[in-house]
C-alpha atoms as a PDB file:
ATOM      1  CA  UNK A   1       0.000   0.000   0.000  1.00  0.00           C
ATOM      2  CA  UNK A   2       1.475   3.145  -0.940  1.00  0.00           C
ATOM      3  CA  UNK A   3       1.438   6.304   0.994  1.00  0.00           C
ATOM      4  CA  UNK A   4      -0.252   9.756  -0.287  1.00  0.00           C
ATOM      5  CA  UNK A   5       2.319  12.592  -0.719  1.00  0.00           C
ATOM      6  CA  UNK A   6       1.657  16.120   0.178  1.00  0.00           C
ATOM      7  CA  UNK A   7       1.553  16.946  -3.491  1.00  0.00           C
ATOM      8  CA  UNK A   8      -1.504  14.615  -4.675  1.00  0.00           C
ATOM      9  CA  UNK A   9      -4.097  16.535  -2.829  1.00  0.00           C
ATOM     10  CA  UNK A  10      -2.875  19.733  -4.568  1.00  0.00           C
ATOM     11  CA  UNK A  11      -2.325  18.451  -7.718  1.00  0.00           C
ATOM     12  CA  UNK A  12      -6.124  16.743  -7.700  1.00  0.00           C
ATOM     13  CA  UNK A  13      -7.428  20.170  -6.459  1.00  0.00           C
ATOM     14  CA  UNK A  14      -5.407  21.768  -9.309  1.00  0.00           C
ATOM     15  CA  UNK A  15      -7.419  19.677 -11.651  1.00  0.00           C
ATOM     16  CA  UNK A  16     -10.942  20.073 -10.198  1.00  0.00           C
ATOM     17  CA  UNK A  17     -10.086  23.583 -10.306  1.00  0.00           C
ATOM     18  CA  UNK A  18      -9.100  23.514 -14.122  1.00  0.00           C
ATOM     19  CA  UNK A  19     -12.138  21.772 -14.795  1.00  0.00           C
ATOM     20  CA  UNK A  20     -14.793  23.951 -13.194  1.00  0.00           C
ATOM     21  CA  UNK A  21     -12.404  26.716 -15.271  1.00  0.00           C
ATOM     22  CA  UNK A  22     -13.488  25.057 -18.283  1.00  0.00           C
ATOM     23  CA  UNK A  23     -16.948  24.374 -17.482  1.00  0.00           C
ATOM     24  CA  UNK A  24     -17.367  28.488 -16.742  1.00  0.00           C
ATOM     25  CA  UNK A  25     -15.942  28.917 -20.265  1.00  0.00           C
ATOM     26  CA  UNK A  26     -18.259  26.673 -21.860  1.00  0.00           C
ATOM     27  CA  UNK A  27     -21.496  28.186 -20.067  1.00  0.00           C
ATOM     28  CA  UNK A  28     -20.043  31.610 -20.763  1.00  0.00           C
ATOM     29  CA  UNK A  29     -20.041  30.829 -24.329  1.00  0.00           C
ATOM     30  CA  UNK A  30     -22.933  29.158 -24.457  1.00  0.00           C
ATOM     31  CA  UNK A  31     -24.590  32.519 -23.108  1.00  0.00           C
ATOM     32  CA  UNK A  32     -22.756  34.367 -25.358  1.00  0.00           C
ATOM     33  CA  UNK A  33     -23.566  32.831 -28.594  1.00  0.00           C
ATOM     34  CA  UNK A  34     -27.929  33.035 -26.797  1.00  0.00           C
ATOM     35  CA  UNK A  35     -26.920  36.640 -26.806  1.00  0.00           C
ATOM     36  CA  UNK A  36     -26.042  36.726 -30.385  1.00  0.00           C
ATOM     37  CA  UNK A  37     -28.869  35.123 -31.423  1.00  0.00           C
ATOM     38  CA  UNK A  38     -31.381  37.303 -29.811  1.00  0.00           C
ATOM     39  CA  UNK A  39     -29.645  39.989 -31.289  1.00  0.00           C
ATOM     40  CA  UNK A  40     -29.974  39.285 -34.997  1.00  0.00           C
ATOM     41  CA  UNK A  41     -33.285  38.514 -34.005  1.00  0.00           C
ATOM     42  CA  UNK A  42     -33.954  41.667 -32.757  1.00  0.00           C
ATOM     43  CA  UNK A  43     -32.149  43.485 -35.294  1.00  0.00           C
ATOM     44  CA  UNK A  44     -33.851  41.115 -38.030  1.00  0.00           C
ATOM     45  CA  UNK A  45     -37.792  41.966 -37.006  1.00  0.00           C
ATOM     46  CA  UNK A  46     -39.739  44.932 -38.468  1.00  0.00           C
ATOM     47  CA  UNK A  47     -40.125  47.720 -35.930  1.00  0.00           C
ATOM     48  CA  UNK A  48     -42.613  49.205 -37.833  1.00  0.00           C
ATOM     49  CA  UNK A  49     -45.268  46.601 -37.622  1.00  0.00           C
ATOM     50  CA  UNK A  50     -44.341  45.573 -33.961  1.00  0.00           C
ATOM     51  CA  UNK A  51     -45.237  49.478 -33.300  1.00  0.00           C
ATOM     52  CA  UNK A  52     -48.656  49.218 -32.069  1.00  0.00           C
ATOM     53  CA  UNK A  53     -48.298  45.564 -30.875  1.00  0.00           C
ATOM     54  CA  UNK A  54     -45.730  46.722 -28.234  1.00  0.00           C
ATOM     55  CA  UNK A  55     -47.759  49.728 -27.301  1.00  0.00           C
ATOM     56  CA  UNK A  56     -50.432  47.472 -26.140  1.00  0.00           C
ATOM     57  CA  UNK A  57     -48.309  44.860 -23.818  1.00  0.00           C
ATOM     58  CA  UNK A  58     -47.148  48.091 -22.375  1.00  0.00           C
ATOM     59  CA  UNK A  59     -50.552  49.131 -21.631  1.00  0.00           C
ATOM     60  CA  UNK A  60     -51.439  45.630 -20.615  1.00  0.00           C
ATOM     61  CA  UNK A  61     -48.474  45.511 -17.988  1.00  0.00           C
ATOM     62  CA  UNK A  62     -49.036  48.796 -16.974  1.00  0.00           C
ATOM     63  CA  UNK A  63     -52.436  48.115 -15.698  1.00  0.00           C
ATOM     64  CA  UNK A  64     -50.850  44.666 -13.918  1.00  0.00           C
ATOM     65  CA  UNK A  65     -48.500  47.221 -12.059  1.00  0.00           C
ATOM     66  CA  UNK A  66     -49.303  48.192  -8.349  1.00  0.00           C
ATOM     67  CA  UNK A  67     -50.031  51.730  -8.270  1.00  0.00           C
ATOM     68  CA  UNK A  68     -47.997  53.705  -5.751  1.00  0.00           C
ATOM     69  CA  UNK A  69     -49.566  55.214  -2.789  1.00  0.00           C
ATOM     70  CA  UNK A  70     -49.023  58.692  -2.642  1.00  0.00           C
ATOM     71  CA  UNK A  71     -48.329  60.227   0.930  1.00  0.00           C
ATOM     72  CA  UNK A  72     -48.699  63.644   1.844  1.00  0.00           C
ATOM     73  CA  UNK A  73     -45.236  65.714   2.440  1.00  0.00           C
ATOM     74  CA  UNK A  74     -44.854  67.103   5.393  1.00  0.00           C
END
């Protein structure tokens, strides 16, 4: 039975820590290239049709909203 060195625990941690690295690199461009996509799409639709559309979700989530009370200043 061999005995652990000192330098195997931070050499595995090195490792775990390279992975997780990667795997933040992967999600980041995995958001990244979501990003891009909604951005041609966005760039891609025609504003001037989507005019009145978007007008009336606005109105629609503007009556959702909670009205602010109004106090009296003092």
């Amino acid at each position: 039975m061999a005995k652990a060195t000192k330098t195997e625990p931070i050499a595995n941690n090195q490792d775990e820590l390279f992975l997780l690295e990667q795997r933040k690199v992967k999600a980041l461009e995995k958001l990244a290239n979501s990003v891009d996509a909604l951005t041609i799409w966005f760039e891609d639709i025609d504003k001037e049709e989507w005019g009145p559309r978007i007008q009336w979700y606005l109105s629609e989530f503007h009556k959702l909203v909670p009205k602010e009370e109004e106090t009296p200043n003092a």
